[in-house]
N, C-alpha and C. Protein backbone atom coordinates (compact mmCIF):
# COMPACT_ATOMS: atom_id res chain seq x y z
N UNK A 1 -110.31 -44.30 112.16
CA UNK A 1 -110.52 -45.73 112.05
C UNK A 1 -112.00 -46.02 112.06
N UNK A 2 -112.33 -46.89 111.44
CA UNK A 2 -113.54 -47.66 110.91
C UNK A 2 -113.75 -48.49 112.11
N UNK A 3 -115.09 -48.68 112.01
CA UNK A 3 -115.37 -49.74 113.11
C UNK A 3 -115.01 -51.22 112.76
N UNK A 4 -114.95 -51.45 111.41
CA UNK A 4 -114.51 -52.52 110.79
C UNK A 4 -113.42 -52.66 111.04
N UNK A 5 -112.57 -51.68 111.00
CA UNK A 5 -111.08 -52.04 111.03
C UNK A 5 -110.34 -52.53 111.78
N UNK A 6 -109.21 -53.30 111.45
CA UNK A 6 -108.55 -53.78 112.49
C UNK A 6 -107.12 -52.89 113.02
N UNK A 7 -106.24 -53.87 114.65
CA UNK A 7 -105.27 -53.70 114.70
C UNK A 7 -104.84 -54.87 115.03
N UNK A 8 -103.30 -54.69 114.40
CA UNK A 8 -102.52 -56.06 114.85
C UNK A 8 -101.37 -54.98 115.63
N UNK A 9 -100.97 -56.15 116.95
CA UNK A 9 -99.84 -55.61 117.54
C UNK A 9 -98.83 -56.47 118.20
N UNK A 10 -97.50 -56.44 118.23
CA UNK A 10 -96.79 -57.27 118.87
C UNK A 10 -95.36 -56.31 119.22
N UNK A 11 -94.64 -57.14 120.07
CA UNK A 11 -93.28 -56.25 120.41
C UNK A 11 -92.40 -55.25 119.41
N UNK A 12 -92.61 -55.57 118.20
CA UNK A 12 -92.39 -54.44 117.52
C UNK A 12 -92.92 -53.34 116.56
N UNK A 13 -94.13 -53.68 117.21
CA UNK A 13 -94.65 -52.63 116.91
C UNK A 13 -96.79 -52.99 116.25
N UNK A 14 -97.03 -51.59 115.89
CA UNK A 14 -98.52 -51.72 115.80
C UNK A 14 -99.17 -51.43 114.42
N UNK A 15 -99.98 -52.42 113.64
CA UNK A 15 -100.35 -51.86 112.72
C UNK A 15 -101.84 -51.84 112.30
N UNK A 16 -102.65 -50.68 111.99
CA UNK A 16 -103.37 -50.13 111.75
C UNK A 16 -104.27 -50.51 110.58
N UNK A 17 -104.97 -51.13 110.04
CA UNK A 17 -105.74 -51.85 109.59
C UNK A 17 -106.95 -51.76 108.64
N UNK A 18 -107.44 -50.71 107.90
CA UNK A 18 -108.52 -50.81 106.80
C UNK A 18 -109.04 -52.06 106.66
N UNK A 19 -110.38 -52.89 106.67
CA UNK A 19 -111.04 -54.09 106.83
C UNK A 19 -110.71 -54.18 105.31
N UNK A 20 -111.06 -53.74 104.16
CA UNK A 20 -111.40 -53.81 103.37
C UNK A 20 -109.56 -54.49 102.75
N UNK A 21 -108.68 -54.29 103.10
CA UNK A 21 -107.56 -54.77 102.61
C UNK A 21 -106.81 -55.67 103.54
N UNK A 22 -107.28 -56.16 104.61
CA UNK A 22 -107.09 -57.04 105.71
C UNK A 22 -106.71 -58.57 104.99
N UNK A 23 -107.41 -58.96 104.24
CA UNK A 23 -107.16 -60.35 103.45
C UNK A 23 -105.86 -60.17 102.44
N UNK A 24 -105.35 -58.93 102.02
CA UNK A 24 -104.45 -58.70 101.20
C UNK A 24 -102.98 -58.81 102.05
N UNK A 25 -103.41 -58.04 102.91
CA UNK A 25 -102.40 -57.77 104.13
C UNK A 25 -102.00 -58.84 104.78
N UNK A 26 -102.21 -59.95 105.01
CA UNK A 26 -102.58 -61.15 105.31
C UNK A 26 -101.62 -62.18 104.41
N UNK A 27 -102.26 -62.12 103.94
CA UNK A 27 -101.77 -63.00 102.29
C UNK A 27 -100.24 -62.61 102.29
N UNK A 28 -99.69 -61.42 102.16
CA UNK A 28 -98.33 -60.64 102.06
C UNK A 28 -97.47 -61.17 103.13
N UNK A 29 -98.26 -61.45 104.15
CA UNK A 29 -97.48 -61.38 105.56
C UNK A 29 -97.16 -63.26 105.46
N UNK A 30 -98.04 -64.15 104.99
CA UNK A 30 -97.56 -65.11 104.99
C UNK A 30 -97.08 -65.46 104.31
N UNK A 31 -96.84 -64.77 102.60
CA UNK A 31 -95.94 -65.18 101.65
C UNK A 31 -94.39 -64.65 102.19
N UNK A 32 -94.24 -63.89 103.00
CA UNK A 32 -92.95 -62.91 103.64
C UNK A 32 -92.51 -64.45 105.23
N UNK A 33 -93.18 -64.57 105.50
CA UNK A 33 -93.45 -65.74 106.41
C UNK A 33 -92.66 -67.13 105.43
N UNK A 34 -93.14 -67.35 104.59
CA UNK A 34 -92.68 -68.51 103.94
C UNK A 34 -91.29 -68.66 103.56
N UNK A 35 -90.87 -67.30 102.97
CA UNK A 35 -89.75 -67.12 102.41
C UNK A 35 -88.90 -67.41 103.45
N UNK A 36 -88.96 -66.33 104.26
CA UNK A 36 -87.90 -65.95 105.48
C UNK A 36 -87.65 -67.76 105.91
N UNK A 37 -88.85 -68.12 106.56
CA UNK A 37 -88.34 -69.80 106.61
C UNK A 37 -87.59 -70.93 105.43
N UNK A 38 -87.92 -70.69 104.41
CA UNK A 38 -87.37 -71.32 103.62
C UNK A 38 -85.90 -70.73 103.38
N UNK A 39 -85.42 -69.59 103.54
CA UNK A 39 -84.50 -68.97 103.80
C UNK A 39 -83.41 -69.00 104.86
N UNK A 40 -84.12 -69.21 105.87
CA UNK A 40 -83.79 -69.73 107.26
C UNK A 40 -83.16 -71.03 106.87
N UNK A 41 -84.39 -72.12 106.37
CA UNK A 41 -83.54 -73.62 106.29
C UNK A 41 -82.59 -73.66 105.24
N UNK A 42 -82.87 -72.86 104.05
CA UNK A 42 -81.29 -72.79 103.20
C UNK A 42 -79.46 -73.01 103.98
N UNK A 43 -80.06 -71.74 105.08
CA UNK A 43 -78.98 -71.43 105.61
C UNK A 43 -78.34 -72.60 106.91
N UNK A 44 -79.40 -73.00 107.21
CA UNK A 44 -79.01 -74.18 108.27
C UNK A 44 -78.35 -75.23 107.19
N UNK A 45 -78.52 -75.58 105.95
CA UNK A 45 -78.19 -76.56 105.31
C UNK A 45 -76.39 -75.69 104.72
N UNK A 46 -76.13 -74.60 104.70
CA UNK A 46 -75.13 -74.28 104.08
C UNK A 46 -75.00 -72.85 103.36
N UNK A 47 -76.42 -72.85 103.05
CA UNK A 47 -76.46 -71.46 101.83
C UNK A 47 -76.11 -70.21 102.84
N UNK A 48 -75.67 -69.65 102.68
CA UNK A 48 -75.56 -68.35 103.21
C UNK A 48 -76.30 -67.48 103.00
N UNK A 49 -76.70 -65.96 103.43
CA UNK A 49 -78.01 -65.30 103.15
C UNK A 49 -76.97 -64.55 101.94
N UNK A 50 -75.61 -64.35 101.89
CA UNK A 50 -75.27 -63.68 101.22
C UNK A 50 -75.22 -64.50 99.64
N UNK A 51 -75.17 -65.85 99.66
CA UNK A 51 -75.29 -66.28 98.79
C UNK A 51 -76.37 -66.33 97.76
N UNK A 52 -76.99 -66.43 98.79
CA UNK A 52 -78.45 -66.71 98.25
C UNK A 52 -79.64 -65.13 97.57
N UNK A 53 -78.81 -63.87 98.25
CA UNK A 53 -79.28 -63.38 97.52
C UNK A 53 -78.09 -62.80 96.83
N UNK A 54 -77.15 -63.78 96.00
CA UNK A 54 -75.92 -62.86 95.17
C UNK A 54 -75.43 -61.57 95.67
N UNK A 55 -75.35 -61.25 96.79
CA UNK A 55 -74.67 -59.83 97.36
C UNK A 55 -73.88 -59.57 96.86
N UNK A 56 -72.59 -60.23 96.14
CA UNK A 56 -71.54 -60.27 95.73
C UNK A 56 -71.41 -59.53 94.39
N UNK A 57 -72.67 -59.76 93.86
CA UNK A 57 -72.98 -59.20 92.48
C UNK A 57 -73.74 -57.92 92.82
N UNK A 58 -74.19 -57.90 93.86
CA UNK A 58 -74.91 -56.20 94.24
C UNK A 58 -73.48 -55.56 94.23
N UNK A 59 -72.62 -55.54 95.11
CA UNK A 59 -71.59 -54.90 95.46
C UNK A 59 -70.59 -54.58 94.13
N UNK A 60 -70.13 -55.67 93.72
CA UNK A 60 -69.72 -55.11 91.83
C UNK A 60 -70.70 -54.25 91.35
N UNK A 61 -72.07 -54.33 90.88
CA UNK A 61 -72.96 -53.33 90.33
C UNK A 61 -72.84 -52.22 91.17
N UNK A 62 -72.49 -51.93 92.08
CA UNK A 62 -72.78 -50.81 93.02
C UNK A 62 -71.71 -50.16 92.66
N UNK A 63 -70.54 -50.75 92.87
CA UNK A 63 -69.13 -50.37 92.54
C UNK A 63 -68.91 -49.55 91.27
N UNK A 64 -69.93 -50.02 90.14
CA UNK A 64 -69.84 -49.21 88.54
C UNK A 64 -71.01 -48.07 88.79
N UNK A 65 -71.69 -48.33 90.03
CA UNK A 65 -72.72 -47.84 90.12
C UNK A 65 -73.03 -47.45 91.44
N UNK A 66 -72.70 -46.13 92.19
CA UNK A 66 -73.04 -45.94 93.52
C UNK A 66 -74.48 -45.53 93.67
N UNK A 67 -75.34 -45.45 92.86
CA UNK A 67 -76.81 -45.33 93.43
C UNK A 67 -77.15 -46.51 93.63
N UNK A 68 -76.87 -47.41 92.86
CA UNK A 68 -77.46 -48.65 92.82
C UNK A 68 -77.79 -49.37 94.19
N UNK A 69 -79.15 -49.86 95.08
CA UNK A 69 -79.23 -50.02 96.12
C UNK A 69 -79.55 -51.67 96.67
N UNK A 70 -79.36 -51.97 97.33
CA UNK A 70 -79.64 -53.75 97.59
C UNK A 70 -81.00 -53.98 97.04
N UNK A 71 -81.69 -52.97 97.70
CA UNK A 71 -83.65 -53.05 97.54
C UNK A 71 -83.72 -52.78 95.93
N UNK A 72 -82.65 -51.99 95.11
CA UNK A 72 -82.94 -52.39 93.73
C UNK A 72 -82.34 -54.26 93.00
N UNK A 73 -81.18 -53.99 93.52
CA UNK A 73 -80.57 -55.14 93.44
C UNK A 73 -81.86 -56.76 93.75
N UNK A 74 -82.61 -56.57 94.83
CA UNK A 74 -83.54 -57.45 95.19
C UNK A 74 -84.55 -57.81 94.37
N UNK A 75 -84.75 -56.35 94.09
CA UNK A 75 -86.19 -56.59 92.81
C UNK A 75 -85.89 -57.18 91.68
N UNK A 76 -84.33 -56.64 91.50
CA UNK A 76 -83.85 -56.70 89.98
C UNK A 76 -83.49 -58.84 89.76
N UNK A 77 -83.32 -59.32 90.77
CA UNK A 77 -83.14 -60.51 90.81
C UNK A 77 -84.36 -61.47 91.51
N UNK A 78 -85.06 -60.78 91.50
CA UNK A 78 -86.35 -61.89 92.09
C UNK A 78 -86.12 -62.05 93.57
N UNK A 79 -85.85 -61.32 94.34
CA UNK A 79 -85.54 -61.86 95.79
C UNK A 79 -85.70 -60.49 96.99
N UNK A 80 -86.76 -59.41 96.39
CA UNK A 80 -87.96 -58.87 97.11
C UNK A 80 -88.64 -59.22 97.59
N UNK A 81 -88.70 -59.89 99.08
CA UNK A 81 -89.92 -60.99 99.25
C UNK A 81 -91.18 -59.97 99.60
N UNK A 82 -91.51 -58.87 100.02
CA UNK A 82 -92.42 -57.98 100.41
C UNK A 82 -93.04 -57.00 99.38
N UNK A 83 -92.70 -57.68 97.90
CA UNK A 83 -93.13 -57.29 97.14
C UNK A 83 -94.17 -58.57 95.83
């Protein structure tokens, strides 16, 4: 570790920090932040998490398709938020 560098830490756990990508890292964590809440209030209003990310349609594709994985399924529909 750099003297620049940071750490962030909380109850689950610790992460390790390069200065130079700290603003990137950042940025990620509050676009992942936004979702999850807006996600959150979907579901208080009705939406279900399963709805909302079509699970229903992962599980048919999976079904013609046993590799096929949620985390592809996520990307493949726009609803990777950590990406």
């Amino acid at each position: 570790m750099g003297t620049d560098d940071l750490v962030f830490a909380d109850r689950d756990g610790v992460l390790f920090l390069a200065a130079d990508v700290v603003d990137e890292v950042l940025a990620t964590a509050h676009t992942i932040n936004d979702t999850e809440r807006e996600q959150a209030r979907r579901i208080r209003s009705g939406d279900t998490l399963r709805w909302q990310t079509t699970f229903d349609a992962c599980l048919s594709r999976r079904a013609e398709d046993p590799t096929y994985t949620f985390r592809q399924h996520l990307r493949r529909t726009g609803g990777a938020i950590e990406e």
